[in-house]
N, C-alpha and C. Protein backbone atom coordinates (compact mmCIF):
# COMPACT_ATOMS: atom_id res chain seq x y z
N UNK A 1 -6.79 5.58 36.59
CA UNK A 1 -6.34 4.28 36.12
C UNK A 1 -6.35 4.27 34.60
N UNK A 2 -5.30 3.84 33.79
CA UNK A 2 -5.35 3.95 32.62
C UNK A 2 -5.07 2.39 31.77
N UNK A 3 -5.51 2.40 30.85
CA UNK A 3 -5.55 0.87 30.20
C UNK A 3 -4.52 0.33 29.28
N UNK A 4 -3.59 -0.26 29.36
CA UNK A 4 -2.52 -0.78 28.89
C UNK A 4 -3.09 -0.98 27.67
N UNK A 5 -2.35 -0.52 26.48
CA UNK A 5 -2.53 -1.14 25.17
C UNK A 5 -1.42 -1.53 24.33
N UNK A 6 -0.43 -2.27 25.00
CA UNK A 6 0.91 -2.60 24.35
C UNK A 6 1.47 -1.54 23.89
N UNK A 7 2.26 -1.84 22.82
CA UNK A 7 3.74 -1.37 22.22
C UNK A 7 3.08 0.36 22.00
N UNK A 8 2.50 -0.01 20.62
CA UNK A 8 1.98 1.31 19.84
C UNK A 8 3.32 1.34 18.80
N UNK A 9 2.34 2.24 17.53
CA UNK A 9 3.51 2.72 16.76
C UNK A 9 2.63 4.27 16.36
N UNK A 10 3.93 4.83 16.54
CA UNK A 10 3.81 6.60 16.45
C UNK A 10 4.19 6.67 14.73
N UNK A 11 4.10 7.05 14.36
CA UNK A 11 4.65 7.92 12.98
C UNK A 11 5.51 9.28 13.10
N UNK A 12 6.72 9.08 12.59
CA UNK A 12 7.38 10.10 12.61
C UNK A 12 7.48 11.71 11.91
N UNK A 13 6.54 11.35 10.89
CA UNK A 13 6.03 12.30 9.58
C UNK A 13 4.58 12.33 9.25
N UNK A 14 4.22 13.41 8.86
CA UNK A 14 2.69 13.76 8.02
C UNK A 14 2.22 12.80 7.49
N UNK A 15 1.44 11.77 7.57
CA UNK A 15 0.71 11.17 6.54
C UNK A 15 -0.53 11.44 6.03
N UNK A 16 -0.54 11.54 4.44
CA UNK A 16 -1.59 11.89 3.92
C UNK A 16 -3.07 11.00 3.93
N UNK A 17 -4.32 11.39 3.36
CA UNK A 17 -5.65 10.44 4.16
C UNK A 17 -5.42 9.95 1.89
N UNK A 18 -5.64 8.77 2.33
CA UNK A 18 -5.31 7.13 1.48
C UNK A 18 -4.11 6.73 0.94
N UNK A 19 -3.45 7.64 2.00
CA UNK A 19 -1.52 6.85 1.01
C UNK A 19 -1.54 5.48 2.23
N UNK A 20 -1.19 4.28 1.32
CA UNK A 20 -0.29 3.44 1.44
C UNK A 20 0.34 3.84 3.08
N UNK A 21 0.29 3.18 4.06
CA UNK A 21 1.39 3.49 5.17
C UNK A 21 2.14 1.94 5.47
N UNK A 22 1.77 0.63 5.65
CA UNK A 22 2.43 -0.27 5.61
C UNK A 22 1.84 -2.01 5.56
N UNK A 23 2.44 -2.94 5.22
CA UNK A 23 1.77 -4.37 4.88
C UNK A 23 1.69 -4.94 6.39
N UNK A 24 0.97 -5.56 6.38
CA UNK A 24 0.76 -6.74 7.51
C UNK A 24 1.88 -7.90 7.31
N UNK A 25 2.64 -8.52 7.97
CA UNK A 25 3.98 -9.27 7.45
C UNK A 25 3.57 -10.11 8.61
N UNK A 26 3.73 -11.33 7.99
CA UNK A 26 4.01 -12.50 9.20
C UNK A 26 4.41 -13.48 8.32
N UNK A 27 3.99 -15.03 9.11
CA UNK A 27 4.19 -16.44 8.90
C UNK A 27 2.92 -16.87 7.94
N UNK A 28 2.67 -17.48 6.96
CA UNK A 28 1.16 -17.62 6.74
C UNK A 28 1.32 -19.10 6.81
N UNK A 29 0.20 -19.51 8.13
CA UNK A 29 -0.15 -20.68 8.62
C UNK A 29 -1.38 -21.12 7.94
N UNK A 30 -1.67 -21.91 8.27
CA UNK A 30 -3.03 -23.12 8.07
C UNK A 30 -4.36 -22.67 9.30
N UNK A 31 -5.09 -22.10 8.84
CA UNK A 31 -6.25 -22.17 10.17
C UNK A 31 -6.43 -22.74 11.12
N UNK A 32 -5.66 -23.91 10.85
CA UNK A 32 -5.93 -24.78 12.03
C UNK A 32 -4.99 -24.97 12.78
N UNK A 33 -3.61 -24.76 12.44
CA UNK A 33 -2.72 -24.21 13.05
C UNK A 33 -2.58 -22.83 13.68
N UNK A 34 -3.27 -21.82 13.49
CA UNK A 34 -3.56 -20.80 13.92
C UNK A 34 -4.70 -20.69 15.23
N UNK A 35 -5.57 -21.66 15.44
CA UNK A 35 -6.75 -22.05 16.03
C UNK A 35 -5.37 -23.03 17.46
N UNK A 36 -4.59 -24.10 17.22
CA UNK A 36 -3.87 -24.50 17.85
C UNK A 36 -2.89 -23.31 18.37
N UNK A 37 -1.83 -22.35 17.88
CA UNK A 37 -1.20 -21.07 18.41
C UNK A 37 -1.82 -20.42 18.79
N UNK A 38 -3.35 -20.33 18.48
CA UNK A 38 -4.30 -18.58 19.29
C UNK A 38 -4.19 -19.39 20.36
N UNK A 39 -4.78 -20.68 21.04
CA UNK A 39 -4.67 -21.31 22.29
C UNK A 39 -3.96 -20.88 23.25
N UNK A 40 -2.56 -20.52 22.68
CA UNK A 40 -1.25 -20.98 23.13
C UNK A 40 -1.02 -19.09 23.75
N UNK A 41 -1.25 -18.49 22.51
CA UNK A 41 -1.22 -17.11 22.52
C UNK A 41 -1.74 -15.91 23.67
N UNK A 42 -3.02 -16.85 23.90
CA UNK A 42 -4.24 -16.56 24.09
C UNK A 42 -3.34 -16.51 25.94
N UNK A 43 -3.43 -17.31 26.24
CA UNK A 43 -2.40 -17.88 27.26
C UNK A 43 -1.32 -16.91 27.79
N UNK A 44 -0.62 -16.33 26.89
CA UNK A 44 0.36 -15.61 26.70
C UNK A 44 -0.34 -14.05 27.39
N UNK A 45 -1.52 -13.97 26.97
CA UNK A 45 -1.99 -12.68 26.78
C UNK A 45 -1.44 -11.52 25.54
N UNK A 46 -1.20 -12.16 24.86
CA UNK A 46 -0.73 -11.40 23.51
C UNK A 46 -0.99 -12.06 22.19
N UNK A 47 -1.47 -11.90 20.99
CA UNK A 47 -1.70 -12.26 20.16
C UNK A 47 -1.55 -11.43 18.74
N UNK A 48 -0.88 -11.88 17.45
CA UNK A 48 -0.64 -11.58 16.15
C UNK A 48 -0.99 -11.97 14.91
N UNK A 49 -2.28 -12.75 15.64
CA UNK A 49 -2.48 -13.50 14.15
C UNK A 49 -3.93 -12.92 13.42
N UNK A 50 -4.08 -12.86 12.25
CA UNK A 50 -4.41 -12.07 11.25
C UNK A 50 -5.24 -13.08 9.93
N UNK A 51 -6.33 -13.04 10.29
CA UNK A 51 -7.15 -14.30 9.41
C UNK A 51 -7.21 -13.74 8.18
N UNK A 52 -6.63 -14.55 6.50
CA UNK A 52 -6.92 -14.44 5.73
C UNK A 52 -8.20 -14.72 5.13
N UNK A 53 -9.22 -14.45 5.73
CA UNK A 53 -10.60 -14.70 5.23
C UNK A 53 -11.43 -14.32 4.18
N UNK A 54 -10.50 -13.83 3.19
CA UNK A 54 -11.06 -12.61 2.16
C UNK A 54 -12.53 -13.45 1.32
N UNK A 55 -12.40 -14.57 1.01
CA UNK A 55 -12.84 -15.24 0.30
C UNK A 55 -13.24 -16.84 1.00
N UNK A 56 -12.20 -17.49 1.51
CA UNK A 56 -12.78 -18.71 2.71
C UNK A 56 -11.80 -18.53 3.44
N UNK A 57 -11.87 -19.12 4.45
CA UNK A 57 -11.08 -19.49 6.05
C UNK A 57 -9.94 -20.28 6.06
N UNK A 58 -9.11 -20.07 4.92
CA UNK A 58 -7.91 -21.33 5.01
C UNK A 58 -6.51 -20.95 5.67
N UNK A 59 -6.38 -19.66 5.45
CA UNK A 59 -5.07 -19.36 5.80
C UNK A 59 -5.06 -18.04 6.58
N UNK A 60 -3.68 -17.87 7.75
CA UNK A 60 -3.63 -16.84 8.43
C UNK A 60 -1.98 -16.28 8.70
N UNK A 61 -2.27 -14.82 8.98
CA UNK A 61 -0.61 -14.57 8.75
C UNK A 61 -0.35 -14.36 10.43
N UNK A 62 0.66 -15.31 10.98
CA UNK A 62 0.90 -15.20 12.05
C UNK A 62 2.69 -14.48 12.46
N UNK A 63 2.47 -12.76 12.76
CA UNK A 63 3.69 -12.07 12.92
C UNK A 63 4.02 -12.34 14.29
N UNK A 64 3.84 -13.15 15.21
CA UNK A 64 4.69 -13.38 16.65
C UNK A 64 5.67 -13.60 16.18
N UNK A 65 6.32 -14.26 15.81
CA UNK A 65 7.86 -14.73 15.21
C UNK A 65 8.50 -13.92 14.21
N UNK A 66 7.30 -13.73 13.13
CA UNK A 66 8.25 -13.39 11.78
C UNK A 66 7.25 -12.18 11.43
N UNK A 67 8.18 -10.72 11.06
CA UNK A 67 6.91 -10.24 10.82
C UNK A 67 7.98 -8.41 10.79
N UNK A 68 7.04 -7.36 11.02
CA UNK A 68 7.49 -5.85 10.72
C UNK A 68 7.00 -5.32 11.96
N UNK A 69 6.72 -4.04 11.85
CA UNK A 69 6.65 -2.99 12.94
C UNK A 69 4.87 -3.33 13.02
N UNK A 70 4.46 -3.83 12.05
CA UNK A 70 2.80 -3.82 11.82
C UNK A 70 2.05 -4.13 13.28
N UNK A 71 3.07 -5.34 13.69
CA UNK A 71 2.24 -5.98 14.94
C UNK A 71 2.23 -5.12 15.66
N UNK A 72 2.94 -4.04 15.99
CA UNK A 72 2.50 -3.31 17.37
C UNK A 72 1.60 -2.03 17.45
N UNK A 73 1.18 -2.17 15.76
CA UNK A 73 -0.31 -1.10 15.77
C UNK A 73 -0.90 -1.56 16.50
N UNK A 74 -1.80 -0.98 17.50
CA UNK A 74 -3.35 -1.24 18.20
C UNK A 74 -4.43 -1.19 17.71
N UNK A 75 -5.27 -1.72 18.47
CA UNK A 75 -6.85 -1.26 17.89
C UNK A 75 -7.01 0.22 18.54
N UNK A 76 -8.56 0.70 17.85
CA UNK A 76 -8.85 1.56 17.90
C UNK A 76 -10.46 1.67 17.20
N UNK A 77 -11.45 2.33 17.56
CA UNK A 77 -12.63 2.09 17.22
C UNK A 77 -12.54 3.36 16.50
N UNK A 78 -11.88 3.94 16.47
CA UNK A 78 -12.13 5.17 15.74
C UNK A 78 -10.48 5.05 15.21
N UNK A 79 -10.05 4.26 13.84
CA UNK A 79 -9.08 4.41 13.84
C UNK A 79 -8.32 5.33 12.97
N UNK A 80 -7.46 5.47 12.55
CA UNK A 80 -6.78 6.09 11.40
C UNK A 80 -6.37 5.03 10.27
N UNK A 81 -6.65 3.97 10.43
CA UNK A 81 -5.46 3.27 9.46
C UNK A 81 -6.98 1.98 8.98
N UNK A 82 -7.06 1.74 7.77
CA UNK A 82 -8.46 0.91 6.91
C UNK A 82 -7.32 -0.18 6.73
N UNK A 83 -7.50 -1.58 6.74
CA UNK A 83 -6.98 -2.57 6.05
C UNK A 83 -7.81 -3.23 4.84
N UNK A 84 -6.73 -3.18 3.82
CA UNK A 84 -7.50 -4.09 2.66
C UNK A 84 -6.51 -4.86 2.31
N UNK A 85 -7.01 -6.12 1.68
CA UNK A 85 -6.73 -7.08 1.27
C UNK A 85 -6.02 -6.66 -0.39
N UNK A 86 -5.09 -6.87 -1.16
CA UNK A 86 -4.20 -6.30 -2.12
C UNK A 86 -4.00 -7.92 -2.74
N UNK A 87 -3.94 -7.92 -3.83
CA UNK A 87 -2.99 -8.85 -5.08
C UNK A 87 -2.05 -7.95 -5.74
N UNK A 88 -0.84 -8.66 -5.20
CA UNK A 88 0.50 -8.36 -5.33
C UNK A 88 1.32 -9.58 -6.07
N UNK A 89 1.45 -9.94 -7.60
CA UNK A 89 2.17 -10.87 -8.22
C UNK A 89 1.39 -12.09 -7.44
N UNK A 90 0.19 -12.29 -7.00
CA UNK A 90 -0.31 -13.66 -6.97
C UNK A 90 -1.98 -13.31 -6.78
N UNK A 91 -2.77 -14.21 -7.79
CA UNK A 91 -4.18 -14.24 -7.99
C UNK A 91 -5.06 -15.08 -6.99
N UNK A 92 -4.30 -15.67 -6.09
CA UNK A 92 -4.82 -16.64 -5.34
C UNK A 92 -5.59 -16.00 -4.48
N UNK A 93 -6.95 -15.91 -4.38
CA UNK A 93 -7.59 -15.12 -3.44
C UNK A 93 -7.87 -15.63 -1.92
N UNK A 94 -7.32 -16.44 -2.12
CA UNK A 94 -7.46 -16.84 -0.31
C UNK A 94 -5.90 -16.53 -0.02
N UNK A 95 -4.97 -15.84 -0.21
CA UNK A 95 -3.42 -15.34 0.15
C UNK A 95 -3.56 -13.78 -0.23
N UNK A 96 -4.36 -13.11 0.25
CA UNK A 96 -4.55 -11.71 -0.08
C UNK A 96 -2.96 -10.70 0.88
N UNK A 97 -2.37 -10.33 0.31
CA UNK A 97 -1.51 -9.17 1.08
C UNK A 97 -2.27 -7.99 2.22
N UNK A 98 -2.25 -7.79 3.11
CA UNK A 98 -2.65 -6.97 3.85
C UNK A 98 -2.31 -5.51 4.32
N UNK A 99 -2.73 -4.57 3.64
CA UNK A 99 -2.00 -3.09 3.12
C UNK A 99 -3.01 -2.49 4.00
N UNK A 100 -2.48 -2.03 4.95
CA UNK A 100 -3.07 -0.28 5.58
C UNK A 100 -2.53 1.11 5.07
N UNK A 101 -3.90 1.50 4.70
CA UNK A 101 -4.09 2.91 4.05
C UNK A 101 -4.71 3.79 5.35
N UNK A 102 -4.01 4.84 5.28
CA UNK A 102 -4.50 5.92 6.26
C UNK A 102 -5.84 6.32 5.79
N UNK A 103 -6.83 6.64 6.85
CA UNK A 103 -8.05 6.84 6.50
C UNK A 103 -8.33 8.69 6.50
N UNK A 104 -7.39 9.49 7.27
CA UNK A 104 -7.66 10.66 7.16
C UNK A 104 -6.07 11.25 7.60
N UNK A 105 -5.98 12.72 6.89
CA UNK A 105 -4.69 12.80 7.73
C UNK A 105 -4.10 12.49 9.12
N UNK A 106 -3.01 12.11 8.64
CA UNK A 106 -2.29 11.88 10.18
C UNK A 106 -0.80 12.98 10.16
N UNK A 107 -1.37 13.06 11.84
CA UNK A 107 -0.33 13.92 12.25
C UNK A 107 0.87 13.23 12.73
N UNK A 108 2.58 14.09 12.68
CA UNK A 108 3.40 13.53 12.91
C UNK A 108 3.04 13.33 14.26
N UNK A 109 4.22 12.45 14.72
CA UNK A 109 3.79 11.77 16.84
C UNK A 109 2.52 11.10 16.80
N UNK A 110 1.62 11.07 15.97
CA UNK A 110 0.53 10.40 16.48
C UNK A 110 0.27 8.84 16.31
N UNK A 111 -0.39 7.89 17.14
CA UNK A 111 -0.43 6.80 17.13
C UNK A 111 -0.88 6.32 15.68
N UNK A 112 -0.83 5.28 15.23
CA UNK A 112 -1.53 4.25 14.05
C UNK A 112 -2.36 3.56 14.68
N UNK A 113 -3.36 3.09 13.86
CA UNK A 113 -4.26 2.44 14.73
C UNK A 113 -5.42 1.89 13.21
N UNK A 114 -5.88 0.41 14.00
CA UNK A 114 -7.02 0.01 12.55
C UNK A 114 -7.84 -0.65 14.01
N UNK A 115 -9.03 -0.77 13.03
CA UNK A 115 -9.89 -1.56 14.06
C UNK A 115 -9.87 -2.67 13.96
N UNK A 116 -9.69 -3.75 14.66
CA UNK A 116 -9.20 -5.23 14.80
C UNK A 116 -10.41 -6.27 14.57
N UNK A 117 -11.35 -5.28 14.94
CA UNK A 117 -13.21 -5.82 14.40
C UNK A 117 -13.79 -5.78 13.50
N UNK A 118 -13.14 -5.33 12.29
CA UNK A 118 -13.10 -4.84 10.76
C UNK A 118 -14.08 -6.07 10.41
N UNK A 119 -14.72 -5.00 9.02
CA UNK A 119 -15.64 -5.91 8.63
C UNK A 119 -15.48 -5.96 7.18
């Protein structure tokens, strides 16, 4: 028996361990609008939303609707891919950009993956 983990995204090429591989892209909602859609989501059995918490709890980037290939990375407890928070042309620290950097080489065909429990 094997355990469904959605989409996945493979990489087609070598990636090196701390290049840049891609942003987190969505909608950026209101927490509390995000707290009202996880409900909804939750429901769904699928979920995309992505708490901007860098600094306080105000805002979240929600890619169900609007968004890149990002959403269909998986988790992974042992992953390849670190997320950090980036200022990109705005200082506002509660709107941090969300950039995954490969954590060690990656091989072409192989899955992407961050841990979703990040601390």
């Amino acid at each position: 028996t094997g355990v469904w983990q959605g989409w996945g995204v493979r990489t087609l090429q070598r990636i090196r361990k701390n290049s840049f591989v891609m942003e987190y892209v969505g909608e950026i909602i209101t927490s509390e609008e995000a707290e009202r859609r996880g409900q909804v989501y939750d429901r769904q059995g699928a979920t995309y939303l992505f708490d901007l918490d860098y600094v306080e709890d105000v805002y979240t980037v929600d890619a169900a609707h609007y968004g890149n290939i990002s959403h269909f990375v998986n988790h992974s407890c042992d992953p390849n891919l670190q997320v950090y928070n980036v200022f990109i042309e705005n200082l506002d620290q509660r709107l941090p950009r969300i950039a995954l950097f490969a954590t060690r080489p990656i091989r072409a065909g192989e899955e992407l993956t961050f841990d979703y429990n990040m601390h």
